[in-house]
C-alpha atoms as a PDB file:
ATOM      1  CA  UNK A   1       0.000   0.000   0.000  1.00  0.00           C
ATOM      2  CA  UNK A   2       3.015   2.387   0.685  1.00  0.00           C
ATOM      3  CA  UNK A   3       4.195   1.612  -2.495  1.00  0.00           C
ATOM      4  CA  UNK A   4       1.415   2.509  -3.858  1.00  0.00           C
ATOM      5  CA  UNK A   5       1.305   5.778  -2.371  1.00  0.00           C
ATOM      6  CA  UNK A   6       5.212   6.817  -3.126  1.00  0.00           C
ATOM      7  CA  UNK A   7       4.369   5.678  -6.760  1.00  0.00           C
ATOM      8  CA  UNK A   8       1.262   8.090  -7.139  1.00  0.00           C
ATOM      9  CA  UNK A   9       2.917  10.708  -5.454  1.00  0.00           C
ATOM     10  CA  UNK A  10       5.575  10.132  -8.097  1.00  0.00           C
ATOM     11  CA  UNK A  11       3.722   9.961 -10.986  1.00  0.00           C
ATOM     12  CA  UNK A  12       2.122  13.304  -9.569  1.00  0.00           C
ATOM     13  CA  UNK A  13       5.373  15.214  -9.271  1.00  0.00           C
ATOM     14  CA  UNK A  14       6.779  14.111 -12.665  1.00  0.00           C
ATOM     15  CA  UNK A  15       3.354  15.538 -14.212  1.00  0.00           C
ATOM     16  CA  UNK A  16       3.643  18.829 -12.502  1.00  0.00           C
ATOM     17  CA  UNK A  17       6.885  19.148 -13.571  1.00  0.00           C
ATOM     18  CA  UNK A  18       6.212  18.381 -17.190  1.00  0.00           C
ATOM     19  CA  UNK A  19       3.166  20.685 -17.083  1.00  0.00           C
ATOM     20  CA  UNK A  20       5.339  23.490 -15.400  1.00  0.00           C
ATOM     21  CA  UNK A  21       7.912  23.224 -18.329  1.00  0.00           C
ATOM     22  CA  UNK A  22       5.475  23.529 -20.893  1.00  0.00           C
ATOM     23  CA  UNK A  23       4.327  26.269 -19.351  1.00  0.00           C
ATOM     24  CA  UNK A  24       7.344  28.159 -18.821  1.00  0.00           C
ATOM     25  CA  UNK A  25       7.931  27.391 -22.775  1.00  0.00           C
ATOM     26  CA  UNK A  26       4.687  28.875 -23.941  1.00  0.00           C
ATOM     27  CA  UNK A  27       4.619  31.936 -25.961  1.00  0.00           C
ATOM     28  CA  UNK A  28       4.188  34.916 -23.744  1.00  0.00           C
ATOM     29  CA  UNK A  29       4.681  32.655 -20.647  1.00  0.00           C
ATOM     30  CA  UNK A  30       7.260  35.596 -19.156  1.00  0.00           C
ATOM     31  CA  UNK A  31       5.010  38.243 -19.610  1.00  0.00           C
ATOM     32  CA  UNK A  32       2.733  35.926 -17.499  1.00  0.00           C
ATOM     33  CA  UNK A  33       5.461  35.971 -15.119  1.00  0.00           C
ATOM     34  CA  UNK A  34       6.385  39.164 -14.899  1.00  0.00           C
ATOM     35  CA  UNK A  35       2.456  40.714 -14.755  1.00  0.00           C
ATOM     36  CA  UNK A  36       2.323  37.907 -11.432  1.00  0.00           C
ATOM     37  CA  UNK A  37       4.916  39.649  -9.811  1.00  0.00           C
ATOM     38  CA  UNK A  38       4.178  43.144 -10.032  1.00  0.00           C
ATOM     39  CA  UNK A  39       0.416  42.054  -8.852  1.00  0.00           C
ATOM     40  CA  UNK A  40       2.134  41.066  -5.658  1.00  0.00           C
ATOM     41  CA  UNK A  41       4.049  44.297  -5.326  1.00  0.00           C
ATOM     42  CA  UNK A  42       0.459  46.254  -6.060  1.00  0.00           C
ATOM     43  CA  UNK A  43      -1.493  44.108  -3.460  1.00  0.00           C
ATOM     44  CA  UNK A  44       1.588  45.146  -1.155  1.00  0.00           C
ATOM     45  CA  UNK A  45       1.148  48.639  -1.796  1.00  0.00           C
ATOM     46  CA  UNK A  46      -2.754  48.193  -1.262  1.00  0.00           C
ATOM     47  CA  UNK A  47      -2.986  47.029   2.221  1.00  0.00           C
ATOM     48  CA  UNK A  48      -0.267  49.813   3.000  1.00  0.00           C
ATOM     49  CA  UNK A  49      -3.041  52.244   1.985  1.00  0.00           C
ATOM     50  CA  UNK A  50      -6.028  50.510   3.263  1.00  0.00           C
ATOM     51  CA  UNK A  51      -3.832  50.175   6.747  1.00  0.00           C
ATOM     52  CA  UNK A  52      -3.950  53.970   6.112  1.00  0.00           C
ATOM     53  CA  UNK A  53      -7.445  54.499   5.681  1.00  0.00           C
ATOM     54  CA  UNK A  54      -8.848  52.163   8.818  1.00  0.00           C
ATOM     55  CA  UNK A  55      -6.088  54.381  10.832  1.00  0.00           C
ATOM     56  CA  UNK A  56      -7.846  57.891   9.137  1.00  0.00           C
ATOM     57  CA  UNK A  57     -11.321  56.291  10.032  1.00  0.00           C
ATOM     58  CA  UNK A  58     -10.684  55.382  13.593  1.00  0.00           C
ATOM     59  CA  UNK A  59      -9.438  59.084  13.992  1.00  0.00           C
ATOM     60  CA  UNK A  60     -12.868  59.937  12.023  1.00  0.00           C
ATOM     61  CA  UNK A  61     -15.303  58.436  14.180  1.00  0.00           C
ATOM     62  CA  UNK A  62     -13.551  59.543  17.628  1.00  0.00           C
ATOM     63  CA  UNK A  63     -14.155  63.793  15.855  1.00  0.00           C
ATOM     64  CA  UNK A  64     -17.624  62.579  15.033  1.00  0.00           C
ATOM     65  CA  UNK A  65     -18.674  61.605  18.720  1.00  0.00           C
ATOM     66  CA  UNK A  66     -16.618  64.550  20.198  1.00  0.00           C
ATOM     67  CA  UNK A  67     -18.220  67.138  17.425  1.00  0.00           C
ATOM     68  CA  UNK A  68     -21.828  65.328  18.435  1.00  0.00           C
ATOM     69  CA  UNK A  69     -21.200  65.764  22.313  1.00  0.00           C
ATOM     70  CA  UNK A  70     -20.559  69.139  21.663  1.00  0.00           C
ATOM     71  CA  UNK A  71     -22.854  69.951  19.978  1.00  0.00           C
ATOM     72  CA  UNK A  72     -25.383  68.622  22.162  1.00  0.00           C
ATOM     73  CA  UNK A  73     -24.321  70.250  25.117  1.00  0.00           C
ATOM     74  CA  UNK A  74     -24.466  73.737  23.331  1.00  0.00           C
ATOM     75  CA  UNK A  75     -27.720  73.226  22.291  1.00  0.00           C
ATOM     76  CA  UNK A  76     -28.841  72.148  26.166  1.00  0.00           C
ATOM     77  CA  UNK A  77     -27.040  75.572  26.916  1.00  0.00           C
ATOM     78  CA  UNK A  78     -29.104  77.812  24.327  1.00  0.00           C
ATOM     79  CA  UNK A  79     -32.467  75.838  25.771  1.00  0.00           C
ATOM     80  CA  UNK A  80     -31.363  76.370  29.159  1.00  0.00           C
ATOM     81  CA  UNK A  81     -30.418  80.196  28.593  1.00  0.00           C
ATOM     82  CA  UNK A  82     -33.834  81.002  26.656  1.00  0.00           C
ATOM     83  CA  UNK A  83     -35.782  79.483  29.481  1.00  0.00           C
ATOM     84  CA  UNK A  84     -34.176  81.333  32.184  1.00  0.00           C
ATOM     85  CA  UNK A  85     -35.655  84.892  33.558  1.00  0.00           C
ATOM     86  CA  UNK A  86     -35.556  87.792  30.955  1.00  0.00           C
ATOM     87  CA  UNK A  87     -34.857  91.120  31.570  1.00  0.00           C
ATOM     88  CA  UNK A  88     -37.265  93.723  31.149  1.00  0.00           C
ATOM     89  CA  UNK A  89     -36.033  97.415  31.481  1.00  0.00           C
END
């Protein structure tokens, strides 16, 4: 049964090499290649910027709630100032 196994597994690695070959002799096969690699420098670059951009949001929603608070407390103050005594002369 071991055999068996090693002897699959090696028929499977000679095929992937064969296939591999072939592919690195196709036509156009480095331009393959070479797109491949700069799509893992972009995707590098991308989660640079989108580590950015949850940093920038975090910052974002801390103003909001601090512009909100503020805002509610100066409208309690206007409400609290036109209820109180006027002054007639």
């Amino acid at each position: 049964m071991a055999d068996r196994k090693q002897d699959l597994l090696g028929r499977l690695t000679d095929l992937s090499e064969e296939a591999i070959q072939r592919l690195a002799e196709a036509p156009g096969a480095d331009r393959v290649v070479q797109a491949l690699k700069g799509l893992g420098e972009r995707v590098d670059e991308l989660q640079r910027r989108t580590k950015g951009f949850e940093e920038l949001q975090t910052r974002l929603t801390a103003l909001e709630k601090k512009v909100e608070s503020l805002s509610k407390s100066a409208s309690s103050a206007r409400r609290a100032t036109k209820s109180g005594p006027s002054k007639k002369a």
